[in-house]
Protein backbone atom coordinates (compact mmCIF):
# COMPACT_ATOMS: atom_id res chain seq x y z
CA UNK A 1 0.00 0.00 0.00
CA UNK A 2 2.69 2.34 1.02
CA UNK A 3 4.61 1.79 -2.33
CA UNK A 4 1.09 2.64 -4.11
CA UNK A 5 0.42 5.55 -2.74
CA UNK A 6 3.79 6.68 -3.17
CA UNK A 7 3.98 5.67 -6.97
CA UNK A 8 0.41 7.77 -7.57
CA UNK A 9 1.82 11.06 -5.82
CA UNK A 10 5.25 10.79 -7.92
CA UNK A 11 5.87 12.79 -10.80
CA UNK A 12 6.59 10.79 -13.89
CA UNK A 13 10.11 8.85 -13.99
CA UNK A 14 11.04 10.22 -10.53
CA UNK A 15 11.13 7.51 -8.33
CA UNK A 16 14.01 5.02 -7.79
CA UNK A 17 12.87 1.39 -6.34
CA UNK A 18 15.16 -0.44 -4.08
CA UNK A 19 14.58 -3.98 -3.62
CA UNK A 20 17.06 -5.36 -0.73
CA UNK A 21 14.98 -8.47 0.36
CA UNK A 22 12.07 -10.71 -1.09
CA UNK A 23 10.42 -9.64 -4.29
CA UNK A 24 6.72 -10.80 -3.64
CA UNK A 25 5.19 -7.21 -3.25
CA UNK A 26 7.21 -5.43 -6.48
CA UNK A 27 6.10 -8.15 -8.04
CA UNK A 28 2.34 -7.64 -7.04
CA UNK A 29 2.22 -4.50 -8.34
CA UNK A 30 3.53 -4.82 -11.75
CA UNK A 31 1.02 -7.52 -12.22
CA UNK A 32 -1.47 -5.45 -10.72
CA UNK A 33 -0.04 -1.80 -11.77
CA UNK A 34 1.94 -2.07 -14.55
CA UNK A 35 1.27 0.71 -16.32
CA UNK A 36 1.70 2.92 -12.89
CA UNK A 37 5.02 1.47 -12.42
CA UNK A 38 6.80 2.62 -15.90
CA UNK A 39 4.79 5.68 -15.61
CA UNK A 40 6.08 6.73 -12.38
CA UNK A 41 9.42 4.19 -12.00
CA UNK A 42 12.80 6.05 -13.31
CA UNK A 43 15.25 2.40 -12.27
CA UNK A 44 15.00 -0.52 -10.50
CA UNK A 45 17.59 -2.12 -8.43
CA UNK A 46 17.58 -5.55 -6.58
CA UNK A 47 19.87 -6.82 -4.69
CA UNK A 48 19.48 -10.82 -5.75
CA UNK A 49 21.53 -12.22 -8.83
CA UNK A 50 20.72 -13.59 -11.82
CA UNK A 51 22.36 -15.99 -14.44
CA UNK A 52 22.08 -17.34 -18.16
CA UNK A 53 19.57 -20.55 -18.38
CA UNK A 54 22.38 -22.43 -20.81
CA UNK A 55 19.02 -23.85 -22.84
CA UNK A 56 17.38 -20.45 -23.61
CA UNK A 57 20.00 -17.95 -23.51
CA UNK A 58 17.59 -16.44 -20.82
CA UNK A 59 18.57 -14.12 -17.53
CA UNK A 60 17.17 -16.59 -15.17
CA UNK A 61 17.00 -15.44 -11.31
CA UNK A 62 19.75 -17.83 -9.80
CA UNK A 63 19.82 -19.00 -5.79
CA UNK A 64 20.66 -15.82 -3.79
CA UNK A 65 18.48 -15.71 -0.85
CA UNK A 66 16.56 -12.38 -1.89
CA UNK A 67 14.90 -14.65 -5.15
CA UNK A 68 14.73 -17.85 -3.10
CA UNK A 69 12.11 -16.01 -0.65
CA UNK A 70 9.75 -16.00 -3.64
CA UNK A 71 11.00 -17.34 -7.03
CA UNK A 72 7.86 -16.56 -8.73
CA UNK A 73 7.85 -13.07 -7.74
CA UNK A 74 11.39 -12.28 -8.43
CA UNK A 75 11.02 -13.88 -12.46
CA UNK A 76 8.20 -11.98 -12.24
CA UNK A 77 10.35 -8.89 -11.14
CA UNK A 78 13.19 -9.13 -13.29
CA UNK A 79 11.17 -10.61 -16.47
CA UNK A 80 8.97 -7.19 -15.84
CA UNK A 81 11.71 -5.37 -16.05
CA UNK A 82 13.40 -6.94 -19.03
CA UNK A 83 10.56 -6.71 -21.27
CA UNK A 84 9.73 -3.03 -20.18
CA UNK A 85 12.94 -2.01 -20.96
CA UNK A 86 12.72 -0.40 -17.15
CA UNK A 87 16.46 0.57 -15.95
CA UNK A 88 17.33 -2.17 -13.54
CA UNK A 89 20.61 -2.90 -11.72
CA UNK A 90 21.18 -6.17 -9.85
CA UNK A 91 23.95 -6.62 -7.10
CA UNK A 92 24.54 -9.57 -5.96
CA UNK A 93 26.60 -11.76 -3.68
CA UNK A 94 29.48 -12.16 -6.50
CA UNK A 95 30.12 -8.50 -5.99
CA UNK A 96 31.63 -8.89 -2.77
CA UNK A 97 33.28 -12.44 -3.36
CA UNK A 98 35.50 -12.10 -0.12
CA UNK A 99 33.63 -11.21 2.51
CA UNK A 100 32.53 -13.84 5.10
C-alpha cells in the first residue's frame, strides 16, 4: 500500500525502487499496476543475482536468498523489467566475493 500511494503522488520517472529483500510485493504490483510502475518508475535495483539458463539464452534469477524467498515473484520482477525495458541494476553476492 505504502509503495502505491507513493507511486500515484510521484511525478513521472522520478522515483528510484530499491529492492534489498524478497520480491513478492514489487512483483504484485507490476502484475497489478503495470502501467503505474513505468509511468512513475525512473530504475530498479535488486539486490538478488541472476544468471544465463544455458538452454534459452535467458537471464534466469539464480539462488541468492533475496529470489529464493519468492521465485515466482522475483522472475516476475526481473522478467517485468526486461521486457519493459525499465532501468534495472542487480547486485549480488558475486560482488563482494570475499567477505565472510
Amino acid at each position: 500500500a505504502l509503495l502505491l500511494r507513493t507511486l500515484k503522488a510521484a511525478r513521472p520517472r522520478s522515483v528510484r525502487v530499491v529492492l534489498i529483500s524478497g520480491l513478492t510485493d514489487f512483483a504484485r504490483l507490476t502484475r497489478e499496476e503495470g502501467a503505474l510502475v513505468l509511468r512513475k518508475c525512473q530504475s530498479v535495483t535488486i539486490q538478488g543475482g541472476l544468471q544465463r539458463d544455458e538452454d534459452t539464452g535467458k537471464w534466469v534469477p539464480d539462488t541468492s536468498v533475496n529470489n529464493s524467498f519468492d521465485m515466482e515473484g522475483a522472475v516476475a520482477c526481473y522478467d517485468f523489467c526486461f521486457k519493459h525495458d525499465l532501468p534495472m541494476t542487480v547486485v549480488s553476492r558475486n560482488a563482494v566475493p570475499l567477505l565472510p
